[in-house]
C-alpha atoms as a PDB file:
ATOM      1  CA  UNK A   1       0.000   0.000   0.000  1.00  0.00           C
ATOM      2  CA  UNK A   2       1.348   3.128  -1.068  1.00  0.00           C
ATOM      3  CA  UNK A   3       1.776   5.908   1.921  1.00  0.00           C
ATOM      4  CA  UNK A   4      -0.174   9.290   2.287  1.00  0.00           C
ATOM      5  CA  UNK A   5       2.653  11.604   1.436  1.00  0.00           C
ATOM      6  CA  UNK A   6       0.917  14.222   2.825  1.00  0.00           C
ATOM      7  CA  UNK A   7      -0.832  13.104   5.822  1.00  0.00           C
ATOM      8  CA  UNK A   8       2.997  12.069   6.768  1.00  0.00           C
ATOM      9  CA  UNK A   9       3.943  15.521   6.369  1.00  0.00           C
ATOM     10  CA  UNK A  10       0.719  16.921   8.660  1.00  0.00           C
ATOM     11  CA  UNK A  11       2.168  14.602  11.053  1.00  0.00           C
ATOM     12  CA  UNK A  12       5.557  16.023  11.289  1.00  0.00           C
ATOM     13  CA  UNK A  13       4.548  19.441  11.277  1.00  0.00           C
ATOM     14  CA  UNK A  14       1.648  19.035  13.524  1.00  0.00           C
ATOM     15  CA  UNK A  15       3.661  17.682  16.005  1.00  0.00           C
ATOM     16  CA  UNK A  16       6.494  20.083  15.178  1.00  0.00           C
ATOM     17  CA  UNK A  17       9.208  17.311  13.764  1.00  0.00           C
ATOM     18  CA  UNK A  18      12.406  18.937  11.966  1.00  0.00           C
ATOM     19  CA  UNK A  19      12.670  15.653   9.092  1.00  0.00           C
ATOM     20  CA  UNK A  20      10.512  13.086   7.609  1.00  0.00           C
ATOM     21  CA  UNK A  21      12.238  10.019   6.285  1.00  0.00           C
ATOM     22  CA  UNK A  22      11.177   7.153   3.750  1.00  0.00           C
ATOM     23  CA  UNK A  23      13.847   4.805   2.918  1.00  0.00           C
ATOM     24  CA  UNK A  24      12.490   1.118   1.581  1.00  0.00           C
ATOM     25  CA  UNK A  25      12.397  -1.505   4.141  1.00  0.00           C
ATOM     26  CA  UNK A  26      11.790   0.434   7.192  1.00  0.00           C
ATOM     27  CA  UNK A  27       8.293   2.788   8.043  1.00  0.00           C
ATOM     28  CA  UNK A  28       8.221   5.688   7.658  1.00  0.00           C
ATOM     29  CA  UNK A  29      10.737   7.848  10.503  1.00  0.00           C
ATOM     30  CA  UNK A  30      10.342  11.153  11.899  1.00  0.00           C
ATOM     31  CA  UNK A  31      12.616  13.056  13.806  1.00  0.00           C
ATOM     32  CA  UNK A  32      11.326  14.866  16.889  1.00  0.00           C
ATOM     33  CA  UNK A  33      13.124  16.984  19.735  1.00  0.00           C
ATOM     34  CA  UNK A  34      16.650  15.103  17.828  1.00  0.00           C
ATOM     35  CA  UNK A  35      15.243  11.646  18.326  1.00  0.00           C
ATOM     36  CA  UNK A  36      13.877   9.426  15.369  1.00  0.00           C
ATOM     37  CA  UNK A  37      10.386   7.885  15.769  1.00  0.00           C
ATOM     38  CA  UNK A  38       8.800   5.399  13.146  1.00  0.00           C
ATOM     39  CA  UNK A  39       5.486   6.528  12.384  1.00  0.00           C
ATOM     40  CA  UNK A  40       3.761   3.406  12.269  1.00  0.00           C
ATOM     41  CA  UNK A  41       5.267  -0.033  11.857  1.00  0.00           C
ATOM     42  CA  UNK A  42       4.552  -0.990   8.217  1.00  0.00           C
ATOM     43  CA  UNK A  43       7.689  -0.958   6.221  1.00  0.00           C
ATOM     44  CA  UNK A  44       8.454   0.943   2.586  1.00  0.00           C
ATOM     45  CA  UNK A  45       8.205  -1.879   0.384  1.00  0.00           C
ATOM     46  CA  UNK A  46      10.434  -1.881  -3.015  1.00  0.00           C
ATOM     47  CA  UNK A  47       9.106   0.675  -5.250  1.00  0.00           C
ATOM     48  CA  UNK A  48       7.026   2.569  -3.009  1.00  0.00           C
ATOM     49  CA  UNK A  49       9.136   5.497  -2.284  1.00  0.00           C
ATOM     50  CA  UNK A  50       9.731   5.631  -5.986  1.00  0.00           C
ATOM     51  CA  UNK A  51       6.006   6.083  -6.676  1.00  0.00           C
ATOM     52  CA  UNK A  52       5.952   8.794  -3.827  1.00  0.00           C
ATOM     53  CA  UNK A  53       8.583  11.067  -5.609  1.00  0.00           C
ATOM     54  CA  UNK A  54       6.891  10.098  -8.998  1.00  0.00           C
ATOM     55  CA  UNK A  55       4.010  12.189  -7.630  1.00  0.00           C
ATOM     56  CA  UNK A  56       6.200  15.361  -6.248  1.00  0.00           C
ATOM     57  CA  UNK A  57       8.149  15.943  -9.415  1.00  0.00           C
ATOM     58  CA  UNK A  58       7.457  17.314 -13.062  1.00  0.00           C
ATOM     59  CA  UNK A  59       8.511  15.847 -16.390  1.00  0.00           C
ATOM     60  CA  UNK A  60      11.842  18.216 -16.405  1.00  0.00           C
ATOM     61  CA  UNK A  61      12.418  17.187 -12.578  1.00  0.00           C
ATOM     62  CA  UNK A  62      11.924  13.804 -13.479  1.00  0.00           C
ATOM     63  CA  UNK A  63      14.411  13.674 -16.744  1.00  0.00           C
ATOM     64  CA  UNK A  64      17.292  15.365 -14.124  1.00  0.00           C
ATOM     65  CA  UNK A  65      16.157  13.040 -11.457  1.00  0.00           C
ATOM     66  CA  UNK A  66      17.130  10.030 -13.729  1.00  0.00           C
ATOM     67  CA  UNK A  67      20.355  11.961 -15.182  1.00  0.00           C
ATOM     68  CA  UNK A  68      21.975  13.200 -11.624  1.00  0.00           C
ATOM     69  CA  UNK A  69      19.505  10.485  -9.095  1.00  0.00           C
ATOM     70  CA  UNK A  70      19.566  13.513  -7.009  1.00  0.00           C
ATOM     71  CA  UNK A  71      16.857  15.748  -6.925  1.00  0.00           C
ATOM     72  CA  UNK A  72      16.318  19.125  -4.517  1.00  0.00           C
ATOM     73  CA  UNK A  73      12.798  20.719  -4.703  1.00  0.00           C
ATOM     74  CA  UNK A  74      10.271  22.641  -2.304  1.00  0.00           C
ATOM     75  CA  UNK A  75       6.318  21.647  -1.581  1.00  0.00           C
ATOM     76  CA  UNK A  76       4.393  24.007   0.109  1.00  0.00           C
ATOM     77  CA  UNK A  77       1.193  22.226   1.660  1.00  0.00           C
ATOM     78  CA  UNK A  78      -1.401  24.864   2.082  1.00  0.00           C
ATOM     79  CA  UNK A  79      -2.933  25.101   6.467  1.00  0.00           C
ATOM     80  CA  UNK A  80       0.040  22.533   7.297  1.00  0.00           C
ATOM     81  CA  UNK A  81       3.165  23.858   6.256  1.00  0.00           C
ATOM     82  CA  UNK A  82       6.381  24.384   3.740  1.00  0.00           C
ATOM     83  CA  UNK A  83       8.969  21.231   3.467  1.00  0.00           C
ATOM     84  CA  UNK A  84      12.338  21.096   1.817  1.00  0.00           C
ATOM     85  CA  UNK A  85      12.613  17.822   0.079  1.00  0.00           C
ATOM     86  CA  UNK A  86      15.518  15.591  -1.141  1.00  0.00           C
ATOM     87  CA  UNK A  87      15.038  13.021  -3.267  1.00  0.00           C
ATOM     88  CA  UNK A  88      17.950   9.950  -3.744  1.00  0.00           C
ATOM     89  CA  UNK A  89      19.078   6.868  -4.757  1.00  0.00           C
ATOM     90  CA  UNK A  90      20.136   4.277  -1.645  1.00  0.00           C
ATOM     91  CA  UNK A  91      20.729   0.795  -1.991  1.00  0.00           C
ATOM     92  CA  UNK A  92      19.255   0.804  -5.485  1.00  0.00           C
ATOM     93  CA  UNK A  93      15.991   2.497  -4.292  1.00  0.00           C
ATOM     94  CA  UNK A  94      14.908   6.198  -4.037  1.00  0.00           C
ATOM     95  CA  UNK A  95      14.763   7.610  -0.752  1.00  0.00           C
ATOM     96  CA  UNK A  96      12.815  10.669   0.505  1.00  0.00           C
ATOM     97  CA  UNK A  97      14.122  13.577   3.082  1.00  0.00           C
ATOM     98  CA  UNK A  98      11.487  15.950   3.911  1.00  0.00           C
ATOM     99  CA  UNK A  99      12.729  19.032   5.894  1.00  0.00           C
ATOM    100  CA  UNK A 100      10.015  20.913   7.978  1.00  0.00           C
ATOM    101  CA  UNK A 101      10.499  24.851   7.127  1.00  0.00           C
ATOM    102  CA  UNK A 102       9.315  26.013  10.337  1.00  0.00           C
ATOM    103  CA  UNK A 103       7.484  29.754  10.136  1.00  0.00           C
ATOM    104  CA  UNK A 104       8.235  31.065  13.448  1.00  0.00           C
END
Protein backbone atom coordinates (compact mmCIF):
# COMPACT_ATOMS: atom_id res chain seq x y z
CA UNK A 1 0.00 0.00 0.00
CA UNK A 2 1.35 3.13 -1.07
CA UNK A 3 1.78 5.91 1.92
CA UNK A 4 -0.17 9.29 2.29
CA UNK A 5 2.65 11.60 1.44
CA UNK A 6 0.92 14.22 2.82
CA UNK A 7 -0.83 13.10 5.82
CA UNK A 8 3.00 12.07 6.77
CA UNK A 9 3.94 15.52 6.37
CA UNK A 10 0.72 16.92 8.66
CA UNK A 11 2.17 14.60 11.05
CA UNK A 12 5.56 16.02 11.29
CA UNK A 13 4.55 19.44 11.28
CA UNK A 14 1.65 19.04 13.52
CA UNK A 15 3.66 17.68 16.00
CA UNK A 16 6.49 20.08 15.18
CA UNK A 17 9.21 17.31 13.76
CA UNK A 18 12.41 18.94 11.97
CA UNK A 19 12.67 15.65 9.09
CA UNK A 20 10.51 13.09 7.61
CA UNK A 21 12.24 10.02 6.29
CA UNK A 22 11.18 7.15 3.75
CA UNK A 23 13.85 4.81 2.92
CA UNK A 24 12.49 1.12 1.58
CA UNK A 25 12.40 -1.51 4.14
CA UNK A 26 11.79 0.43 7.19
CA UNK A 27 8.29 2.79 8.04
CA UNK A 28 8.22 5.69 7.66
CA UNK A 29 10.74 7.85 10.50
CA UNK A 30 10.34 11.15 11.90
CA UNK A 31 12.62 13.06 13.81
CA UNK A 32 11.33 14.87 16.89
CA UNK A 33 13.12 16.98 19.74
CA UNK A 34 16.65 15.10 17.83
CA UNK A 35 15.24 11.65 18.33
CA UNK A 36 13.88 9.43 15.37
CA UNK A 37 10.39 7.88 15.77
CA UNK A 38 8.80 5.40 13.15
CA UNK A 39 5.49 6.53 12.38
CA UNK A 40 3.76 3.41 12.27
CA UNK A 41 5.27 -0.03 11.86
CA UNK A 42 4.55 -0.99 8.22
CA UNK A 43 7.69 -0.96 6.22
CA UNK A 44 8.45 0.94 2.59
CA UNK A 45 8.20 -1.88 0.38
CA UNK A 46 10.43 -1.88 -3.02
CA UNK A 47 9.11 0.68 -5.25
CA UNK A 48 7.03 2.57 -3.01
CA UNK A 49 9.14 5.50 -2.28
CA UNK A 50 9.73 5.63 -5.99
CA UNK A 51 6.01 6.08 -6.68
CA UNK A 52 5.95 8.79 -3.83
CA UNK A 53 8.58 11.07 -5.61
CA UNK A 54 6.89 10.10 -9.00
CA UNK A 55 4.01 12.19 -7.63
CA UNK A 56 6.20 15.36 -6.25
CA UNK A 57 8.15 15.94 -9.42
CA UNK A 58 7.46 17.31 -13.06
CA UNK A 59 8.51 15.85 -16.39
CA UNK A 60 11.84 18.22 -16.40
CA UNK A 61 12.42 17.19 -12.58
CA UNK A 62 11.92 13.80 -13.48
CA UNK A 63 14.41 13.67 -16.74
CA UNK A 64 17.29 15.37 -14.12
CA UNK A 65 16.16 13.04 -11.46
CA UNK A 66 17.13 10.03 -13.73
CA UNK A 67 20.36 11.96 -15.18
CA UNK A 68 21.98 13.20 -11.62
CA UNK A 69 19.51 10.48 -9.09
CA UNK A 70 19.57 13.51 -7.01
CA UNK A 71 16.86 15.75 -6.93
CA UNK A 72 16.32 19.12 -4.52
CA UNK A 73 12.80 20.72 -4.70
CA UNK A 74 10.27 22.64 -2.30
CA UNK A 75 6.32 21.65 -1.58
CA UNK A 76 4.39 24.01 0.11
CA UNK A 77 1.19 22.23 1.66
CA UNK A 78 -1.40 24.86 2.08
CA UNK A 79 -2.93 25.10 6.47
CA UNK A 80 0.04 22.53 7.30
CA UNK A 81 3.17 23.86 6.26
CA UNK A 82 6.38 24.38 3.74
CA UNK A 83 8.97 21.23 3.47
CA UNK A 84 12.34 21.10 1.82
CA UNK A 85 12.61 17.82 0.08
CA UNK A 86 15.52 15.59 -1.14
CA UNK A 87 15.04 13.02 -3.27
CA UNK A 88 17.95 9.95 -3.74
CA UNK A 89 19.08 6.87 -4.76
CA UNK A 90 20.14 4.28 -1.64
CA UNK A 91 20.73 0.80 -1.99
CA UNK A 92 19.26 0.80 -5.49
CA UNK A 93 15.99 2.50 -4.29
CA UNK A 94 14.91 6.20 -4.04
CA UNK A 95 14.76 7.61 -0.75
CA UNK A 96 12.81 10.67 0.51
CA UNK A 97 14.12 13.58 3.08
CA UNK A 98 11.49 15.95 3.91
CA UNK A 99 12.73 19.03 5.89
CA UNK A 100 10.01 20.91 7.98
CA UNK A 101 10.50 24.85 7.13
CA UNK A 102 9.32 26.01 10.34
CA UNK A 103 7.48 29.75 10.14
CA UNK A 104 8.24 31.06 13.45
Amino acid sequence: MIMDFPALLKILASQDGSDLYLSTGAPPCAKFNGVLKPLGSETLKPGEVAVIAQGLMDEEQKLEFLRELEMNLAVSLAGIGRFRINIFMQRNEVSIVARNIKLD
